[in-house]
N, C-alpha and C. Protein backbone atom coordinates (compact mmCIF):
# COMPACT_ATOMS: atom_id res chain seq x y z
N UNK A 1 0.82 -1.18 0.00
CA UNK A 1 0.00 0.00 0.00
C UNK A 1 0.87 1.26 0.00
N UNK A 2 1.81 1.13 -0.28
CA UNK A 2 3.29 2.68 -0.29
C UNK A 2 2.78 3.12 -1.21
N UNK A 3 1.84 2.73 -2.30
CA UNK A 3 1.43 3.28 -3.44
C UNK A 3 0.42 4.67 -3.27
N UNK A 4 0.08 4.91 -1.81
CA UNK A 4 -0.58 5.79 -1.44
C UNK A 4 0.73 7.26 -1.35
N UNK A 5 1.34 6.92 -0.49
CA UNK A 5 2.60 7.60 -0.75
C UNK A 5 3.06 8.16 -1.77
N UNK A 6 3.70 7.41 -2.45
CA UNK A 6 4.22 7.40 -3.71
C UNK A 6 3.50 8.96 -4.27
N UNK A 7 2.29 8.06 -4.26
CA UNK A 7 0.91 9.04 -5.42
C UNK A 7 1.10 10.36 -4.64
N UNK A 8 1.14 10.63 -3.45
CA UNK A 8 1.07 11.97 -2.90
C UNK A 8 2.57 12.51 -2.94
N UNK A 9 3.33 11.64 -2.96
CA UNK A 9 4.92 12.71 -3.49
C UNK A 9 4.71 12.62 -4.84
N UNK A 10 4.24 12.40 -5.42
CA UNK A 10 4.04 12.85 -7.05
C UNK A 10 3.41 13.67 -7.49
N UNK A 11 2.17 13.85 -6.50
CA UNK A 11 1.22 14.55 -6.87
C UNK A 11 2.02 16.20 -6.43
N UNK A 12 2.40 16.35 -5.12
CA UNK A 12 3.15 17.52 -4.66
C UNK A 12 4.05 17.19 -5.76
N UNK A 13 4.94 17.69 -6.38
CA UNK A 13 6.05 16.96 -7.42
C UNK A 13 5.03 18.30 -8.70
N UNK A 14 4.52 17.23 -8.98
CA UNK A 14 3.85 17.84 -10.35
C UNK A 14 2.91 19.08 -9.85
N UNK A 15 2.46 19.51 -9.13
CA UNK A 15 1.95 21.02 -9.02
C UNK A 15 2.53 21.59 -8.78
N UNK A 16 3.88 21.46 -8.31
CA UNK A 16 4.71 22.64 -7.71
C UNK A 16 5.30 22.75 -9.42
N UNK A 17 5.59 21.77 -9.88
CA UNK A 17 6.43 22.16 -11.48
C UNK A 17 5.10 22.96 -11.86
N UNK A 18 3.92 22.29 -11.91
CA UNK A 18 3.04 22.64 -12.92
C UNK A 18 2.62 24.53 -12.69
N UNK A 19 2.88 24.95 -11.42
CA UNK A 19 2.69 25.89 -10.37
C UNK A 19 3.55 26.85 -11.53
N UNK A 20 4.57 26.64 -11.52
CA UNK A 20 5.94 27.24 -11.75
C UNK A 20 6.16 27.74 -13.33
N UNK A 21 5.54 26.26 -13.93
CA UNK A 21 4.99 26.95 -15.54
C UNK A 21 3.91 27.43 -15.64
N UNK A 22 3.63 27.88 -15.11
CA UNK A 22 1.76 29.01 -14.82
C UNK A 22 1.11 28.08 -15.61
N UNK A 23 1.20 26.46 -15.40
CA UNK A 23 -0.16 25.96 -16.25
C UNK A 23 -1.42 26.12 -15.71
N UNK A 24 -2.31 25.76 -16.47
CA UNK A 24 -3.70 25.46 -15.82
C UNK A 24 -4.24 23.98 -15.71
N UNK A 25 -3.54 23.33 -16.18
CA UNK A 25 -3.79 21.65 -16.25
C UNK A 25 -2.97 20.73 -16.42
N UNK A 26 -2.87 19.66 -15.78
CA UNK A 26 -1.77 18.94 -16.04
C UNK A 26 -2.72 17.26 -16.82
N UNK A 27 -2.18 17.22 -17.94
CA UNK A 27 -3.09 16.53 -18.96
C UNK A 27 -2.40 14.56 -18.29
N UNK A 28 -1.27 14.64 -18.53
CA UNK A 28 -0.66 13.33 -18.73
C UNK A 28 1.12 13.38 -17.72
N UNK A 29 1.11 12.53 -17.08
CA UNK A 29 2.46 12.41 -15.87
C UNK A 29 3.07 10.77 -16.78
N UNK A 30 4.20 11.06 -16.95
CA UNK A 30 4.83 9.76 -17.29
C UNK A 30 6.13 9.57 -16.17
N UNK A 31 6.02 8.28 -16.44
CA UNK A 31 6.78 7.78 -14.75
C UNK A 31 7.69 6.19 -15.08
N UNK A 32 9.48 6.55 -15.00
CA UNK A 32 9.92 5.29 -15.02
C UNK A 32 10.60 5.19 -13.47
N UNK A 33 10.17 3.65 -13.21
CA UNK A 33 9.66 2.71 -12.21
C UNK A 33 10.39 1.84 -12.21
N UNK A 34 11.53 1.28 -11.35
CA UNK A 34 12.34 0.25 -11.57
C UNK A 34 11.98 -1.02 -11.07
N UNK A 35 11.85 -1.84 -11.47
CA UNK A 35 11.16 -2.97 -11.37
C UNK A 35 11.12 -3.33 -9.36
N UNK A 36 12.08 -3.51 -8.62
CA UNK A 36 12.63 -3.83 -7.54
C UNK A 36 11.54 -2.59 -6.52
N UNK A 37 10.57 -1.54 -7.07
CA UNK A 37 9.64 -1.04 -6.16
C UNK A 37 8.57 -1.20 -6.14
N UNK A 38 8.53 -2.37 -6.69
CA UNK A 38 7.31 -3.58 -6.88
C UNK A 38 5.74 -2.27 -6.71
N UNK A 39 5.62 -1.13 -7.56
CA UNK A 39 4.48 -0.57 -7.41
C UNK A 39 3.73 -0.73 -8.58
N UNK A 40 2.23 -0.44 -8.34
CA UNK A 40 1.53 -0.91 -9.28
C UNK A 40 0.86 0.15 -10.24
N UNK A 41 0.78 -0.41 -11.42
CA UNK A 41 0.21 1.27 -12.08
C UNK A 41 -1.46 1.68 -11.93
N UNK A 42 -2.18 0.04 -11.75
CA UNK A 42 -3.18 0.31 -11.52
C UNK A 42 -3.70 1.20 -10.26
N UNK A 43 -2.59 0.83 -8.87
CA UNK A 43 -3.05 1.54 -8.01
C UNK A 43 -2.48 2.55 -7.88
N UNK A 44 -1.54 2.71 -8.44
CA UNK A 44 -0.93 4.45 -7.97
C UNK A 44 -1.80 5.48 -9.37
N UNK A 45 -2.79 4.73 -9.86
CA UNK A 45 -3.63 5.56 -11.12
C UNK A 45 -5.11 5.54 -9.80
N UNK A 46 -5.06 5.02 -9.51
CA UNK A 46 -6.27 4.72 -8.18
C UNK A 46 -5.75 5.95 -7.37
N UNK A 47 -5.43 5.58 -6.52
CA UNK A 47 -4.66 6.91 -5.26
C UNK A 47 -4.65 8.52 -6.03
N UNK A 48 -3.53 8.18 -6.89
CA UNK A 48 -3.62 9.82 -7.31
C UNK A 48 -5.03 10.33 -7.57
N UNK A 49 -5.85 9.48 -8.48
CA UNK A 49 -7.12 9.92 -8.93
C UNK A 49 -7.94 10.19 -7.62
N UNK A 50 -7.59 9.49 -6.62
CA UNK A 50 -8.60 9.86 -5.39
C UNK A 50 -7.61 11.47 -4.78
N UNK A 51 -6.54 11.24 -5.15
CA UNK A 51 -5.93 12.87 -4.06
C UNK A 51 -5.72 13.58 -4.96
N UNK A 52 -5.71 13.80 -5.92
CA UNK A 52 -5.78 15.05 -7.11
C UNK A 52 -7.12 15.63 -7.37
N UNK A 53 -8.26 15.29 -6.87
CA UNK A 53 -9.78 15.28 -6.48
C UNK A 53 -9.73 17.41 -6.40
N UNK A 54 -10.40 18.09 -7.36
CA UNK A 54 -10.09 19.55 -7.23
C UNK A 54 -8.55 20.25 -7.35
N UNK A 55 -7.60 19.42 -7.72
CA UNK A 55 -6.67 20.53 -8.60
C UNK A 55 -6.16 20.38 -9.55
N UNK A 56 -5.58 20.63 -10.56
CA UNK A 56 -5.60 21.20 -11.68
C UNK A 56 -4.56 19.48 -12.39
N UNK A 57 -4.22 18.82 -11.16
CA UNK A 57 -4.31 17.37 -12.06
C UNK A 57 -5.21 16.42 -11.68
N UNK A 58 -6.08 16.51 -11.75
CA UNK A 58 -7.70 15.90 -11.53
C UNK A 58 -7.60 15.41 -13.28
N UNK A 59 -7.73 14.10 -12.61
CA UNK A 59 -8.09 12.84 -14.10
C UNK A 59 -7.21 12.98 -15.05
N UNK A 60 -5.62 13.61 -14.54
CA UNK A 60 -4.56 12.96 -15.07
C UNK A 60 -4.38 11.56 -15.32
N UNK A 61 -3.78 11.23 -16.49
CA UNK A 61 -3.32 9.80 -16.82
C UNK A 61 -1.67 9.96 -16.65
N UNK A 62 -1.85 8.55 -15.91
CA UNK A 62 -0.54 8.24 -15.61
C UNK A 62 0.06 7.12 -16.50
N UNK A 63 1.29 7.31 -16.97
CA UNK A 63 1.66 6.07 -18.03
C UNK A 63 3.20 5.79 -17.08
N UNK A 64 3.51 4.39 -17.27
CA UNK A 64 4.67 4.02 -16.37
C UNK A 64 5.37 2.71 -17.37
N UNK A 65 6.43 3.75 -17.70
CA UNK A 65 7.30 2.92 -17.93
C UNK A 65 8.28 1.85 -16.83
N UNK A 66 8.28 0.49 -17.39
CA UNK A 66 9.19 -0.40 -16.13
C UNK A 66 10.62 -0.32 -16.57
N UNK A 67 11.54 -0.23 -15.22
CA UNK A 67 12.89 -0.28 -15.83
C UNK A 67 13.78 -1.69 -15.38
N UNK A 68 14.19 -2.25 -16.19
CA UNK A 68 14.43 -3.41 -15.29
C UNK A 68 15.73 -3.73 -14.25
N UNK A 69 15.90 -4.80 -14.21
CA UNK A 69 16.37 -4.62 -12.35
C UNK A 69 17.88 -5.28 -13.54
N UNK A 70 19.07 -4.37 -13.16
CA UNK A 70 20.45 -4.67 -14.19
C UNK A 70 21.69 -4.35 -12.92
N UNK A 71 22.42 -5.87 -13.43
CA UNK A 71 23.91 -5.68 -12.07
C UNK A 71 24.84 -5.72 -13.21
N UNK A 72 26.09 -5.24 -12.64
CA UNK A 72 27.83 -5.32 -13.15
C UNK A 72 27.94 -6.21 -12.29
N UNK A 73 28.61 -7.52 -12.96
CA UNK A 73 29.76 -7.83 -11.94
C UNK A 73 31.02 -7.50 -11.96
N UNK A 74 31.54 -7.70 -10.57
CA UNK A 74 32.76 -6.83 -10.40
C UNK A 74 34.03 -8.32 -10.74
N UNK A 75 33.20 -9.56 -10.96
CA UNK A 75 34.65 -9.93 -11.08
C UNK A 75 34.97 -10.26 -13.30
N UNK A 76 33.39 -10.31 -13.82
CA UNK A 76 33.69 -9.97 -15.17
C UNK A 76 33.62 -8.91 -15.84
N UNK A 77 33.24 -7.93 -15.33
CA UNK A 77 32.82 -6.42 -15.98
C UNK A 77 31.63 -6.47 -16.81
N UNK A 78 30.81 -7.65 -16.72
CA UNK A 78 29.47 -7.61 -17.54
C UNK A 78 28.25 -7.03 -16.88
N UNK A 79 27.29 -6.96 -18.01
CA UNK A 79 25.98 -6.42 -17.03
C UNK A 79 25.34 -7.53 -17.25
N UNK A 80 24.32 -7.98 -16.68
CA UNK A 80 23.07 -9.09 -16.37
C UNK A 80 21.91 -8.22 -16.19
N UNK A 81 20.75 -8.51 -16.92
CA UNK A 81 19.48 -8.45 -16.22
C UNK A 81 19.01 -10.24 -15.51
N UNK A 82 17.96 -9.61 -14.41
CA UNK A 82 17.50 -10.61 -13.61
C UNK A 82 16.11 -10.24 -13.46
N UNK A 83 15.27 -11.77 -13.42
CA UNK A 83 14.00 -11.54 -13.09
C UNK A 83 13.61 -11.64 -11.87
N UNK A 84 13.42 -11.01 -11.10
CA UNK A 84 13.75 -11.38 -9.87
C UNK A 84 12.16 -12.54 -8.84
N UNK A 85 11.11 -12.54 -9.26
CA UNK A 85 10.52 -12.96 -9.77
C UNK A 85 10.28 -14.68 -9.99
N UNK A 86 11.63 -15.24 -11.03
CA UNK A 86 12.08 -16.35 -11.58
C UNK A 86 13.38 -16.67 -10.51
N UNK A 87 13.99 -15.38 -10.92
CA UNK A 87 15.84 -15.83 -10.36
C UNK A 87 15.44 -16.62 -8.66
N UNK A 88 16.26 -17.61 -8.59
CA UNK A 88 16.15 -17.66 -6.78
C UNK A 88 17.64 -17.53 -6.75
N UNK A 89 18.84 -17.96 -7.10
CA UNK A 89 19.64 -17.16 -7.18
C UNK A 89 20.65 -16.39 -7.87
N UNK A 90 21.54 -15.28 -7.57
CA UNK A 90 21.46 -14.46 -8.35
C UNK A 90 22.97 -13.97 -8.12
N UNK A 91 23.30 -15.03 -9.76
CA UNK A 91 24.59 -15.16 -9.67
C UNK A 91 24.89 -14.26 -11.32
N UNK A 92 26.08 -14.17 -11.59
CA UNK A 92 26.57 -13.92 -12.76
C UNK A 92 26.35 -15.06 -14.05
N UNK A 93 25.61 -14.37 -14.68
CA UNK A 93 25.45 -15.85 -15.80
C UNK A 93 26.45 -15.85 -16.86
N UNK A 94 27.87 -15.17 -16.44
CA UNK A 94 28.89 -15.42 -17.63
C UNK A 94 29.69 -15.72 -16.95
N UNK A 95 30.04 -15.65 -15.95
CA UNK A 95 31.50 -16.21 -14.43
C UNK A 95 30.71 -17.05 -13.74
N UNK A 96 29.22 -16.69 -13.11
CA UNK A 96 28.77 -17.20 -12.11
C UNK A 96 29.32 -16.74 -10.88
N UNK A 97 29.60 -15.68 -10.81
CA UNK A 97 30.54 -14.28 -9.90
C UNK A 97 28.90 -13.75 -8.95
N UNK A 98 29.24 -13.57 -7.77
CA UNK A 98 28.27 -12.87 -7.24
C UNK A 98 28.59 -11.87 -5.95
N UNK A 99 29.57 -11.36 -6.76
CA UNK A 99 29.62 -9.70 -6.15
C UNK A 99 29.38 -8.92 -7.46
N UNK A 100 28.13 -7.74 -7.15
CA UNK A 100 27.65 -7.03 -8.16
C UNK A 100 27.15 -5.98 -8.00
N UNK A 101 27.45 -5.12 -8.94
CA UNK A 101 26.54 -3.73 -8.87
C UNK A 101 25.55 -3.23 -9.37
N UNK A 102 24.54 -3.01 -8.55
CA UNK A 102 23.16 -2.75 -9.01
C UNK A 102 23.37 -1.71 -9.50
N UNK A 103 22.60 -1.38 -11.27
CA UNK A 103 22.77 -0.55 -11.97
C UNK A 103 21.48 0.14 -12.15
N UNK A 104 20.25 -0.73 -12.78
CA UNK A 104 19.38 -0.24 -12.70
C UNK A 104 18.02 -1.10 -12.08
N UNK A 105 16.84 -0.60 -11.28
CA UNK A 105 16.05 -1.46 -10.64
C UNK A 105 15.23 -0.51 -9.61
N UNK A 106 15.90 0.22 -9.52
CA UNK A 106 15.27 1.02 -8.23
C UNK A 106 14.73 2.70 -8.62
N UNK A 107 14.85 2.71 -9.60
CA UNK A 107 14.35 4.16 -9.97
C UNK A 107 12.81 4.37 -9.58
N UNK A 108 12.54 5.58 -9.41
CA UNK A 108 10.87 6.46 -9.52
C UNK A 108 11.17 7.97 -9.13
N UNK A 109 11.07 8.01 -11.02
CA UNK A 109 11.25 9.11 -11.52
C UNK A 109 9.98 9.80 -12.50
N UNK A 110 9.55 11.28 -12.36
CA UNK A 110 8.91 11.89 -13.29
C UNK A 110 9.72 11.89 -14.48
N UNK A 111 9.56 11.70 -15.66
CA UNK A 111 9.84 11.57 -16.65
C UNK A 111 10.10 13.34 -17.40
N UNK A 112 8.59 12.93 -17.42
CA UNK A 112 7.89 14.45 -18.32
C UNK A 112 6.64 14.13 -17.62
N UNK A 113 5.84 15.63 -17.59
CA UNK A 113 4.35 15.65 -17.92
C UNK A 113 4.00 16.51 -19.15
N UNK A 114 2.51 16.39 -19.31
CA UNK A 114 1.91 17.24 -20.18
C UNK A 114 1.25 18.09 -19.27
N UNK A 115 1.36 19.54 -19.90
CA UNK A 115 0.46 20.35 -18.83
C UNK A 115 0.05 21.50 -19.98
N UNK A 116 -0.96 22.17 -20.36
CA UNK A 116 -1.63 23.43 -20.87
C UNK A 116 -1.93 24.17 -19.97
């Protein structure tokens, strides 16, 4: 349920930008999401739509790109994606090395919005 959260630091997020470009509406919020913050688009399109209720992103659409969850290992210099999901464990699939650096997986980021 962080997806309640989430939706309300986004929502503050995008009016203060939207504030700032003297819009009057904020049409469309795009959002990449790294797989590993296991949030959902259905419900963070739920939440916002209930707390954006009277301002100027009321019945914004939210579109969410997933980013997926990507390590270096440090003993081949490769990158791996993992499903994390599938993987139970989570080794290097070209050494089988498992000291690694998480590269990408954890992002939640505004992208862009649309605003008039």
């Amino acid at each position: 349920m962080h997806e309640l959260a989430v939706s309300k630091s986004i929502l503050s997020l995008v009016l203060k930008n939207a504030e700032q470009k003297k819009a009057n509406k904020v049409l469309a919020i795009y959002l990449a999401i790294g797989e590993m913050r296991k949030l959902e688009q259905d419900w963070l399109q739920r939440y916002f739509d209930y707390i954006s209720k009277g301002t100027i992103a009321e019945g914004v659409h939210i579109e969410v790109k997933k980013v997926p969850v990507v390590f270096e290992c440090k003993l081949c210099g490769k990158e791996f994606s993992v499903n994390l999901h599938e993987d139970k464990k989570l080794l290097c699939p070209f050494c089988d090395g498992f000291e690694y650096t998480l590269l990408s997986g954890r992002e939640l980021l505004v992208e862009k919005m649309e605003v008039r």
